[in-house]
C-alpha atoms as a PDB file:
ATOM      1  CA  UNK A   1    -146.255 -13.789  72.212  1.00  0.00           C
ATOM      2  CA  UNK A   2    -146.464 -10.685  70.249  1.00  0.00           C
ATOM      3  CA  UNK A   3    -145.883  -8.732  73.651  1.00  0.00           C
ATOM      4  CA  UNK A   4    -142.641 -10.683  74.785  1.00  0.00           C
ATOM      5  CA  UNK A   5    -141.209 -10.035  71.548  1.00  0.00           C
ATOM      6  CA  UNK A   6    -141.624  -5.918  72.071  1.00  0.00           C
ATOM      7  CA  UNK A   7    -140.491  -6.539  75.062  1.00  0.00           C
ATOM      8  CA  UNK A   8    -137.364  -8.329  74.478  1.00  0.00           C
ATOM      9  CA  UNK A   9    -137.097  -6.366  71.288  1.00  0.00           C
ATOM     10  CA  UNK A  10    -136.781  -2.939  73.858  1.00  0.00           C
ATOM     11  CA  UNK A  11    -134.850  -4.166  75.588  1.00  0.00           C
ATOM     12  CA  UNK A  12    -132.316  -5.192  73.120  1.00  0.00           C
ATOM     13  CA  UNK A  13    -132.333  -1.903  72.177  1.00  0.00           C
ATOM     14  CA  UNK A  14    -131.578  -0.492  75.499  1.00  0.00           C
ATOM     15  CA  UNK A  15    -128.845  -2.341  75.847  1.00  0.00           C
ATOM     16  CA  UNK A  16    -127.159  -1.336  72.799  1.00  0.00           C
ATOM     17  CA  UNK A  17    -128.124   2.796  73.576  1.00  0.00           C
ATOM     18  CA  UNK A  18    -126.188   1.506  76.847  1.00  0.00           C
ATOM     19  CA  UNK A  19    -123.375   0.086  74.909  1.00  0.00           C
ATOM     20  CA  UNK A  20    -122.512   3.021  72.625  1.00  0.00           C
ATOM     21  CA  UNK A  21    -122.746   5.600  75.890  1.00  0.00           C
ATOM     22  CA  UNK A  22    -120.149   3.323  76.943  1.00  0.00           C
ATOM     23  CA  UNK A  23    -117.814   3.138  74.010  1.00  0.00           C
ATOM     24  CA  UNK A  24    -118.031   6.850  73.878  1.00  0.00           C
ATOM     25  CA  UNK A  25    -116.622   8.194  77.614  1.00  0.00           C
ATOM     26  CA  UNK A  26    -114.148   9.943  77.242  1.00  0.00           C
ATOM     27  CA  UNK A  27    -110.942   6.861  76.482  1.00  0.00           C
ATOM     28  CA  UNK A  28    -107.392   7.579  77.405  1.00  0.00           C
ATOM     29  CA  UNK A  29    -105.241   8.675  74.741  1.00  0.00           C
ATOM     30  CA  UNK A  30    -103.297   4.882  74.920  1.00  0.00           C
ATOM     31  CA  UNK A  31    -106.327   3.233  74.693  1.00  0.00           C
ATOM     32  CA  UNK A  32    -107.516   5.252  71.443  1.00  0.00           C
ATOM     33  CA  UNK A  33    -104.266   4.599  69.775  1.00  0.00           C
ATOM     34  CA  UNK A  34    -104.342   1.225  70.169  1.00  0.00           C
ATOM     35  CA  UNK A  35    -107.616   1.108  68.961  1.00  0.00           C
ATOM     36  CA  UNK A  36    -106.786   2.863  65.919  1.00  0.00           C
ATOM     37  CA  UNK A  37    -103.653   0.808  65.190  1.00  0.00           C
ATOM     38  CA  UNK A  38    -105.053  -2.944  66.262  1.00  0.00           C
ATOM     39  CA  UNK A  39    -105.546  -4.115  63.000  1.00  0.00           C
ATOM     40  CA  UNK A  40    -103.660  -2.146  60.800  1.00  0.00           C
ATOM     41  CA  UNK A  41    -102.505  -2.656  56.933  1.00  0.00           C
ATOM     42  CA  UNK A  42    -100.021  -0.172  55.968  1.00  0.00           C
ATOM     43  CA  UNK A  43     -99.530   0.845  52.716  1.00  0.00           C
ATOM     44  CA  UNK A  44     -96.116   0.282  50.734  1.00  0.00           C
ATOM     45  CA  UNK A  45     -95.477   3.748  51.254  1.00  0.00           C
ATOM     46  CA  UNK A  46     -96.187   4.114  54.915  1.00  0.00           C
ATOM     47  CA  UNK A  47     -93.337   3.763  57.418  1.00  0.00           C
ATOM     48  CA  UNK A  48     -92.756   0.985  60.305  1.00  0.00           C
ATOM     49  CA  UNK A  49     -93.951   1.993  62.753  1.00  0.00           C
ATOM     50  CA  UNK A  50     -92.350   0.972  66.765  1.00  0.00           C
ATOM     51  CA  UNK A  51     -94.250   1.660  69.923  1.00  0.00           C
ATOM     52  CA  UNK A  52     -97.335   1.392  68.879  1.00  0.00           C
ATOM     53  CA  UNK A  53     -97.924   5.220  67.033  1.00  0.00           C
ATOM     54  CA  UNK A  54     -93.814   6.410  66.270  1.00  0.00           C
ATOM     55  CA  UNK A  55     -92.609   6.095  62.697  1.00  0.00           C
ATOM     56  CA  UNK A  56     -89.261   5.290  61.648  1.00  0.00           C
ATOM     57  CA  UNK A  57     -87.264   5.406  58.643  1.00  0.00           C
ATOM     58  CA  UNK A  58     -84.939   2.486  59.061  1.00  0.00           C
ATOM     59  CA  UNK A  59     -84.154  -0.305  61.677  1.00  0.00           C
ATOM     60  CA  UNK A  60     -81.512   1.761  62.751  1.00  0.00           C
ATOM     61  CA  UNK A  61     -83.572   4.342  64.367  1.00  0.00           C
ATOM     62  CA  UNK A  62     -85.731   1.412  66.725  1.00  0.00           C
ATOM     63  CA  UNK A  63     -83.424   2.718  69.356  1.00  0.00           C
ATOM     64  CA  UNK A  64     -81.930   5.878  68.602  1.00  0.00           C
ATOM     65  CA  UNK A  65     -83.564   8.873  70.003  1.00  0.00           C
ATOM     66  CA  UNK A  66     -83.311  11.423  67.706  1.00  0.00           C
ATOM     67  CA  UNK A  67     -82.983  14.289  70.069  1.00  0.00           C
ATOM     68  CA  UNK A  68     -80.563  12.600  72.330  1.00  0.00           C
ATOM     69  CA  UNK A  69     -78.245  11.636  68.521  1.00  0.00           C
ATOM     70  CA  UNK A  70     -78.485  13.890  66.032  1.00  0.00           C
ATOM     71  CA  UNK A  71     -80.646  16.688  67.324  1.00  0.00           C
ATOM     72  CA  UNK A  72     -84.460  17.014  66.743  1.00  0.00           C
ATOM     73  CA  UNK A  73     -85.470  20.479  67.376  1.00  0.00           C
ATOM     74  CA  UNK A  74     -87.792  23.185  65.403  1.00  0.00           C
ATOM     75  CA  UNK A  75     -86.205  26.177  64.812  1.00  0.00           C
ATOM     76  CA  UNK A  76     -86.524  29.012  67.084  1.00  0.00           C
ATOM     77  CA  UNK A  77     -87.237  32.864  65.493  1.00  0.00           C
ATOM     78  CA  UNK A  78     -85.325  35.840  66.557  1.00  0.00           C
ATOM     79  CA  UNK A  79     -88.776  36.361  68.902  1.00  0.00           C
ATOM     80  CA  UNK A  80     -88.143  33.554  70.867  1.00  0.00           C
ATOM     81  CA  UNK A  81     -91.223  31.724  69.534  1.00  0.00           C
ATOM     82  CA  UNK A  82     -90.668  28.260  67.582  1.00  0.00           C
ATOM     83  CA  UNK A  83     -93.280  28.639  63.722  1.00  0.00           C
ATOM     84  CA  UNK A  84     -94.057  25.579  62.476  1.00  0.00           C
ATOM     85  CA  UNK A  85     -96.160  25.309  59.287  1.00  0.00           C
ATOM     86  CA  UNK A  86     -98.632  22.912  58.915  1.00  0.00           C
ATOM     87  CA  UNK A  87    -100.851  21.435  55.702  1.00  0.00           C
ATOM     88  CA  UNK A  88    -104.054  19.703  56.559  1.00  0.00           C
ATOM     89  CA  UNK A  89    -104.985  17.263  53.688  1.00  0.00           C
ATOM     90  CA  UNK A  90    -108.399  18.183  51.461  1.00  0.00           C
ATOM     91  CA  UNK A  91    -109.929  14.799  52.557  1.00  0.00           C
ATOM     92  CA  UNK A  92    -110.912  15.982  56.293  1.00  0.00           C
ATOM     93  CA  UNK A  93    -114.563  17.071  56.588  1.00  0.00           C
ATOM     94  CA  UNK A  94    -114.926  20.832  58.425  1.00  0.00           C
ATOM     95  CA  UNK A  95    -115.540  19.318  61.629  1.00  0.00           C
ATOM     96  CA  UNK A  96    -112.314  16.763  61.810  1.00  0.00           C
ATOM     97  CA  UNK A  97    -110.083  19.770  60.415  1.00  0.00           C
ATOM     98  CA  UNK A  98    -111.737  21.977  63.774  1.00  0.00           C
ATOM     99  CA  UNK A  99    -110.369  19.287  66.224  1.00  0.00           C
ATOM    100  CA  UNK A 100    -107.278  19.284  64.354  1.00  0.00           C
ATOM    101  CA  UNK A 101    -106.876  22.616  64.395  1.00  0.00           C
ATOM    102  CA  UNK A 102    -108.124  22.443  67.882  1.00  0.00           C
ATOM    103  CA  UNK A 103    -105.377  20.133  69.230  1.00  0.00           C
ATOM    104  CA  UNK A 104    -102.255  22.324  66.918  1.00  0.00           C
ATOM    105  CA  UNK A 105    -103.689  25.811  68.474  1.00  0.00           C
ATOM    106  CA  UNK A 106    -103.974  24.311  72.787  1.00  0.00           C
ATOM    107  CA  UNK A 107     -99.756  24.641  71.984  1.00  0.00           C
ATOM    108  CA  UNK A 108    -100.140  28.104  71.825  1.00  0.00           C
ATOM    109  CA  UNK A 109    -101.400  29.080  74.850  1.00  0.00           C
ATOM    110  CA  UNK A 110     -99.001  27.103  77.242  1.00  0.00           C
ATOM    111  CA  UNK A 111     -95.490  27.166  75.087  1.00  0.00           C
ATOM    112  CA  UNK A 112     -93.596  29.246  72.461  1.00  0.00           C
ATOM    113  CA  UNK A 113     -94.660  26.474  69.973  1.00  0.00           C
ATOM    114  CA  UNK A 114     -96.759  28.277  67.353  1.00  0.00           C
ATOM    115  CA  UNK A 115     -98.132  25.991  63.946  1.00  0.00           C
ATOM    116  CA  UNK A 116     -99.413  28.366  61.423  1.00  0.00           C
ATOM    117  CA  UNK A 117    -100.318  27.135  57.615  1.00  0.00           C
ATOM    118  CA  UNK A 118     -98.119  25.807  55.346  1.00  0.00           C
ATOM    119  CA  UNK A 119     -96.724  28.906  52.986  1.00  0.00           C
ATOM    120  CA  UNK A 120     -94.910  28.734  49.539  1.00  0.00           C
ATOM    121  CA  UNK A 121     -91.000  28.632  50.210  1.00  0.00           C
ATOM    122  CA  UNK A 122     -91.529  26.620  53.435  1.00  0.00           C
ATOM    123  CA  UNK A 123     -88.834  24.112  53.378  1.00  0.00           C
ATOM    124  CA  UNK A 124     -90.228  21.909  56.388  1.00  0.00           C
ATOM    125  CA  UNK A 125     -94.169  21.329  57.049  1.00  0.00           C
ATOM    126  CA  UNK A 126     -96.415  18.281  59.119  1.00  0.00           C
ATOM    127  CA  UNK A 127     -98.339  17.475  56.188  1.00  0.00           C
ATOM    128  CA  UNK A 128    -101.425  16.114  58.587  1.00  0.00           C
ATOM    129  CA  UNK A 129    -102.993  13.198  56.613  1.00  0.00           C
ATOM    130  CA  UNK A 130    -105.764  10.402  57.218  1.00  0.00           C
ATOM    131  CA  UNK A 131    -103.494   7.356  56.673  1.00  0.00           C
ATOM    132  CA  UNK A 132    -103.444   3.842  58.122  1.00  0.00           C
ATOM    133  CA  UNK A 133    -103.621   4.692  61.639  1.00  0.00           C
ATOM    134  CA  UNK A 134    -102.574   7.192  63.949  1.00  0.00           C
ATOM    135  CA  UNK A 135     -98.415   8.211  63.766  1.00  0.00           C
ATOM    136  CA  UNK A 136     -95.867  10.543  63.900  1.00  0.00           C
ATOM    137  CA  UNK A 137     -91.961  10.687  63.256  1.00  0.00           C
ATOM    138  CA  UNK A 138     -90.153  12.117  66.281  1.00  0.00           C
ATOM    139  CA  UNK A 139     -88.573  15.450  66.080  1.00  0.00           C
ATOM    140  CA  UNK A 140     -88.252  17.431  63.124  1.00  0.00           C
ATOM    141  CA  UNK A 141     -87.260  15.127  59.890  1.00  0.00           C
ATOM    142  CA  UNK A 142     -86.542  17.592  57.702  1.00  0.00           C
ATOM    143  CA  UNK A 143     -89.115  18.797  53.723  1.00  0.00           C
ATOM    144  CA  UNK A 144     -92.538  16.965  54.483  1.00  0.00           C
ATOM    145  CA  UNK A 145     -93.183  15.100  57.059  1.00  0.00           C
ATOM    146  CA  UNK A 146     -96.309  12.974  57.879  1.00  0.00           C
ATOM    147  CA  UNK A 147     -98.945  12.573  60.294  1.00  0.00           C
ATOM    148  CA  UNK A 148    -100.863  10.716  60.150  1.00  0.00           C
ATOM    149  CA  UNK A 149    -104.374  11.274  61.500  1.00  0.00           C
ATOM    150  CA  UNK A 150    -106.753   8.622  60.418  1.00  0.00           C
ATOM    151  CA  UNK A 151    -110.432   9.480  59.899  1.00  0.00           C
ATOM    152  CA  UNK A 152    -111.133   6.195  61.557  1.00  0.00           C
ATOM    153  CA  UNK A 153    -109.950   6.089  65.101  1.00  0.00           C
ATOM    154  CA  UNK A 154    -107.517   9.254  65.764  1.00  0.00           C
ATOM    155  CA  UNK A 155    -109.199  12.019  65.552  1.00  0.00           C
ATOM    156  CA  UNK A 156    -109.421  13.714  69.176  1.00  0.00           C
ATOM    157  CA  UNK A 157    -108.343  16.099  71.209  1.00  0.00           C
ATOM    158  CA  UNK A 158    -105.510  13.644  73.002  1.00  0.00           C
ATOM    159  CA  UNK A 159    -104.821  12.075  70.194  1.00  0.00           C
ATOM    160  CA  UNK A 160    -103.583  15.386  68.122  1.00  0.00           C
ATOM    161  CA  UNK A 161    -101.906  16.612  70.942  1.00  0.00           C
ATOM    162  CA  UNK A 162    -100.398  13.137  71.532  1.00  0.00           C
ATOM    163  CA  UNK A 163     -98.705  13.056  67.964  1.00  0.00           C
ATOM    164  CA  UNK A 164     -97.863  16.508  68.071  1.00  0.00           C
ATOM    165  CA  UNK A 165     -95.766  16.053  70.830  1.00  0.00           C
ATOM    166  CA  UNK A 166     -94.293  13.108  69.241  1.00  0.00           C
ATOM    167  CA  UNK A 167     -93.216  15.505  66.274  1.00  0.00           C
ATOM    168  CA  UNK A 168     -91.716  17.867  68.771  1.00  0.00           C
ATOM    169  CA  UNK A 169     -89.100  15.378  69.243  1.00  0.00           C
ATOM    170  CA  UNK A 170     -91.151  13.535  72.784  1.00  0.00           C
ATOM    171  CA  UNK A 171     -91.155   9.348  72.742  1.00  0.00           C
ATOM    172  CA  UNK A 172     -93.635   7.652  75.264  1.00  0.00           C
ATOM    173  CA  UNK A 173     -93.228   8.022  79.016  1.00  0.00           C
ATOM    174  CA  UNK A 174     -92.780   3.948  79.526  1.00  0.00           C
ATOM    175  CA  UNK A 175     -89.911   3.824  77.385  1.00  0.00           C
ATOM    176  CA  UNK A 176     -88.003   6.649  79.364  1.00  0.00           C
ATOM    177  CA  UNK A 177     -84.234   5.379  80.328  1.00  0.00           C
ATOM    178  CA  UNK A 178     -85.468   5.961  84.041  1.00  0.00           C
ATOM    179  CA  UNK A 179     -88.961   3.487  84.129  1.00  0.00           C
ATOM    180  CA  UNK A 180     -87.490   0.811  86.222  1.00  0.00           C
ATOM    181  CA  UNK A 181     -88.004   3.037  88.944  1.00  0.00           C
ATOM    182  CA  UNK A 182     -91.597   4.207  88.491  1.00  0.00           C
ATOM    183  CA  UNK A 183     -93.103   0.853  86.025  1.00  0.00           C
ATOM    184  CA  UNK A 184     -92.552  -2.887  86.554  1.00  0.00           C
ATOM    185  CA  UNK A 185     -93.247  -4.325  82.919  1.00  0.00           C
ATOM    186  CA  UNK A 186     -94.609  -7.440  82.929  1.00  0.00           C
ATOM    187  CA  UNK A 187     -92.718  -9.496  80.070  1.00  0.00           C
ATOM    188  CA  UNK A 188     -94.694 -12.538  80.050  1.00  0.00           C
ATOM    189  CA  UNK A 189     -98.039 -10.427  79.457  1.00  0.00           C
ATOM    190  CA  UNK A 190     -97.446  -8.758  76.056  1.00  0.00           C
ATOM    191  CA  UNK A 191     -98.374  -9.925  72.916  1.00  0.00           C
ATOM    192  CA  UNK A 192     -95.370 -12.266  71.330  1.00  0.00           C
ATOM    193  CA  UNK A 193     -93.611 -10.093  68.956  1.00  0.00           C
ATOM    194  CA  UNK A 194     -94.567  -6.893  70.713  1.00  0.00           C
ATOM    195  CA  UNK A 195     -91.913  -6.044  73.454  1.00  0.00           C
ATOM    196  CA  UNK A 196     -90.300  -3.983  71.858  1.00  0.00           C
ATOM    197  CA  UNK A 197     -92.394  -1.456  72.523  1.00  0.00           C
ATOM    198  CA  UNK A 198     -91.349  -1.583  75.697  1.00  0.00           C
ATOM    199  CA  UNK A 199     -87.651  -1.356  75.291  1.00  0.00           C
ATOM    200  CA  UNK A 200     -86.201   1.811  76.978  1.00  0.00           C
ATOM    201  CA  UNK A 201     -84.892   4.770  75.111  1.00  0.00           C
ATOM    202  CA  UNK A 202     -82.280   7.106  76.269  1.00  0.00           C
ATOM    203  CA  UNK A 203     -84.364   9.537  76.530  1.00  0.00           C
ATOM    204  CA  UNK A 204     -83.735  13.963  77.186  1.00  0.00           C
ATOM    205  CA  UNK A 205     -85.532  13.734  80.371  1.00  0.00           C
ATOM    206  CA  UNK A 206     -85.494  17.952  80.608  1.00  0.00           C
ATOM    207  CA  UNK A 207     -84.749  16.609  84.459  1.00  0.00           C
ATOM    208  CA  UNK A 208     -89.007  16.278  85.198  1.00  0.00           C
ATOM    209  CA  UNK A 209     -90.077  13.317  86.994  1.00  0.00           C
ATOM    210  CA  UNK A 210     -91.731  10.117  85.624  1.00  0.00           C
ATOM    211  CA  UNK A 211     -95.411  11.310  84.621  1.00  0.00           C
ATOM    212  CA  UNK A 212     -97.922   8.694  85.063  1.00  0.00           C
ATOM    213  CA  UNK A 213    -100.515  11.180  83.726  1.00  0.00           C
ATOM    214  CA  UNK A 214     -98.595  12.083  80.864  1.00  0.00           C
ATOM    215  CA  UNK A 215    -100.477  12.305  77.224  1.00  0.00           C
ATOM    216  CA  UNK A 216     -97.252  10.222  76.240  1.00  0.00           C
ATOM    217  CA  UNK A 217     -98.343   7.262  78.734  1.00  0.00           C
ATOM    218  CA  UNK A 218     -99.864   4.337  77.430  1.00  0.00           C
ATOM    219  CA  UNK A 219    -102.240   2.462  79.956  1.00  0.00           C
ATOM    220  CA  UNK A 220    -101.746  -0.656  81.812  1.00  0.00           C
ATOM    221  CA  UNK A 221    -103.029  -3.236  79.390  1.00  0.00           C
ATOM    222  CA  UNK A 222    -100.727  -2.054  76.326  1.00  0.00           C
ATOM    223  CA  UNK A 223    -100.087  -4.575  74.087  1.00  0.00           C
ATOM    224  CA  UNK A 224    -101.530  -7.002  76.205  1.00  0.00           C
ATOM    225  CA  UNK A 225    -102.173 -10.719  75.325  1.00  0.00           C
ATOM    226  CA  UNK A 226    -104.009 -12.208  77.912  1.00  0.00           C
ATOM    227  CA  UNK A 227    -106.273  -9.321  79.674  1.00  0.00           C
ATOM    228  CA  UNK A 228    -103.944  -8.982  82.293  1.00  0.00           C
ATOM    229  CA  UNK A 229    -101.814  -5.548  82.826  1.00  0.00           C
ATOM    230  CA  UNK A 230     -98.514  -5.738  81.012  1.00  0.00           C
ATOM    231  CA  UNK A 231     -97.241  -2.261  82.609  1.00  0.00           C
ATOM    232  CA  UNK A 232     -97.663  -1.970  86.693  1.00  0.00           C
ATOM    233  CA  UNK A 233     -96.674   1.304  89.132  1.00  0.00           C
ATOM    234  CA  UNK A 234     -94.269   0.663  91.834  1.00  0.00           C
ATOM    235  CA  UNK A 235     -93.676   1.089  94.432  1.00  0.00           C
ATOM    236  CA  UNK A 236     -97.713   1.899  94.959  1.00  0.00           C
ATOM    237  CA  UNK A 237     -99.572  -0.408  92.195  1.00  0.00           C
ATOM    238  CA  UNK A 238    -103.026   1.823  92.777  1.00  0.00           C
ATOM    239  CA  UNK A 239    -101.837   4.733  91.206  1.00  0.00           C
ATOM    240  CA  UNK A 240    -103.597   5.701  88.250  1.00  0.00           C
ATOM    241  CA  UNK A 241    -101.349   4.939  84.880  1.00  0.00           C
ATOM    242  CA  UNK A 242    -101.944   6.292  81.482  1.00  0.00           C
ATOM    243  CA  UNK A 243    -105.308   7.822  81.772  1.00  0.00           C
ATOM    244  CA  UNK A 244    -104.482  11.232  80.486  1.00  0.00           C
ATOM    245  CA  UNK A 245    -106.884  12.703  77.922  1.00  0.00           C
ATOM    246  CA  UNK A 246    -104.689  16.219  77.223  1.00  0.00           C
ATOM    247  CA  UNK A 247    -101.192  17.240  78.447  1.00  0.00           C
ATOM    248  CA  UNK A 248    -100.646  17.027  81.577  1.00  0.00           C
ATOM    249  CA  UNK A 249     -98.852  19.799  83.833  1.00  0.00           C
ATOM    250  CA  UNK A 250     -95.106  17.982  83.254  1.00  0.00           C
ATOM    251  CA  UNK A 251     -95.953  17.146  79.853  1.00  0.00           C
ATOM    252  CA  UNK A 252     -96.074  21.114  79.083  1.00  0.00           C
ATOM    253  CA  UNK A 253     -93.098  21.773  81.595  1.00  0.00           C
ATOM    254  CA  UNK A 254     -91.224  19.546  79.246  1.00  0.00           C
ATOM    255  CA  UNK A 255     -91.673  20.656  76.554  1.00  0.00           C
ATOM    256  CA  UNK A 256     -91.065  24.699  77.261  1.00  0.00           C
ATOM    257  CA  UNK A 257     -87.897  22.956  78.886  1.00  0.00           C
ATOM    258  CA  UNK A 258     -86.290  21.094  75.990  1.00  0.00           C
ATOM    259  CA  UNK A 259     -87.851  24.581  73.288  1.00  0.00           C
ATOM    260  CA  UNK A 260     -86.176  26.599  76.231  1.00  0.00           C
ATOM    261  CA  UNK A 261     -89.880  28.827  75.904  1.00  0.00           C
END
């Protein structure tokens, strides 16, 4: 008897080694967001949030893209390159402020975009916090502005870069004015009260094509209620949707494009 139970008692263990390896492959950004924002309680001070991961200060931004109505840029220095300061709250440990830093520094390399640290007499900053969740404003808001990087759930590579982008004025690829050509949404599939998240935006499409690899993608069971895929490719279904773990190629072409880098 004693045996059996070591036995089964092994293998029970196995399983769950097996189980974490699994949980730990490398997830697409969509799927870590949702993750991070399934079951979340805001705080009275914390904004709505549409989309999934974009905050908003009133109802009457759920549509309104900021850089297509009232302009949503960072400022651009006599050098051509685009500072933006940045504050990372006390509360992250050494290692989350090095993937932080990690995800504000992989702009620097492919754009004019350049975050360096909050400085006295800065009248605009991302004030990077561990809130409820993972979320960012689009486009520049103006004193200090929030995002929010929880400690449980957002903190990686695509996930940075993914709200980032978000405060460089980018919404999500599926809600681009142009999806109907590239996506068939499947109503009927999405959690009751969520479609919204699907309704389109008219978007600054910095004339790029649809990227189904973008960091901004979500993947093709967003939202869904039933296990089955609430966002499909067309005309080819097979292609691979929202698996991006950085920016892709046209994610960075966009951006130098609407910074004019």
């Amino acid at each position: 008897m004693r045996t059996v139970h070591t036995i089964s008692h092994t293998m029970c263990c196995a399983e769950v080694a097996t189980m974490e390896e699994d949980t730990s492959r490398e997830l697409s950004v969509g799927e870590l967001l949702e993750r991070a924002n399934r079951d979340r309680t805001p705080d009275f001070d914390e904004p709505t949030l549409i989309g999934g991961d974009i905050a908003i200060k009133s109802e009457a931004d759920r549509n309104a893209d900021p850089c297509t109505s009232r302009g949503c840029l960072w400022e651009k220095w006599s050098d051509g390159k685009v500072y933006i300061p940045y504050y990372i709250a006390n509360h992250f440990s050494s290692r989350e402020k090095a993937i932080i830093t990690r995800g504000l520094e992989s702009f620097s390399s492919v754009s004019c975009i350049r975050f360096r640290p909050y400085q006295n007499g800065d009248h605009e900053w991302l004030s990077i916090e561990s809130r409820n969740g993972c979320y960012s404003y689009v486009g520049r808001q103006g004193g200090a502005q929030t995002v929010s990087l929880s400690r449980q759930g957002c903190l990686y590579h695509s996930t940075v870069q993914h709200e980032l982008l978000h405060a460089l004025g980018f919404n999500h690829e599926q809600t681009r004015s142009d999806r109907d050509s590239y996506i068939r949404v499947y109503w009927e599939n999405i959690i009751d009260g969520m479609a919204y998240n699907f309704d389109k935006i008219n978007t600054l499409n910095q004339g790029t094509s649809y990227d189904y690899n973008s960091v901004m993608q979500y993947e093709r069971y967003a939202f869904s209620k039933n296990n089955r895929p609430t966002m499909v490719p067309i005309p080819n279904s097979n292609v691979s949707l929202g698996q991006a773990t950085q920016m892709s190629k046209n994610d960075i072409d966009r951006l130098n494009r609407l910074y004019k880098c």
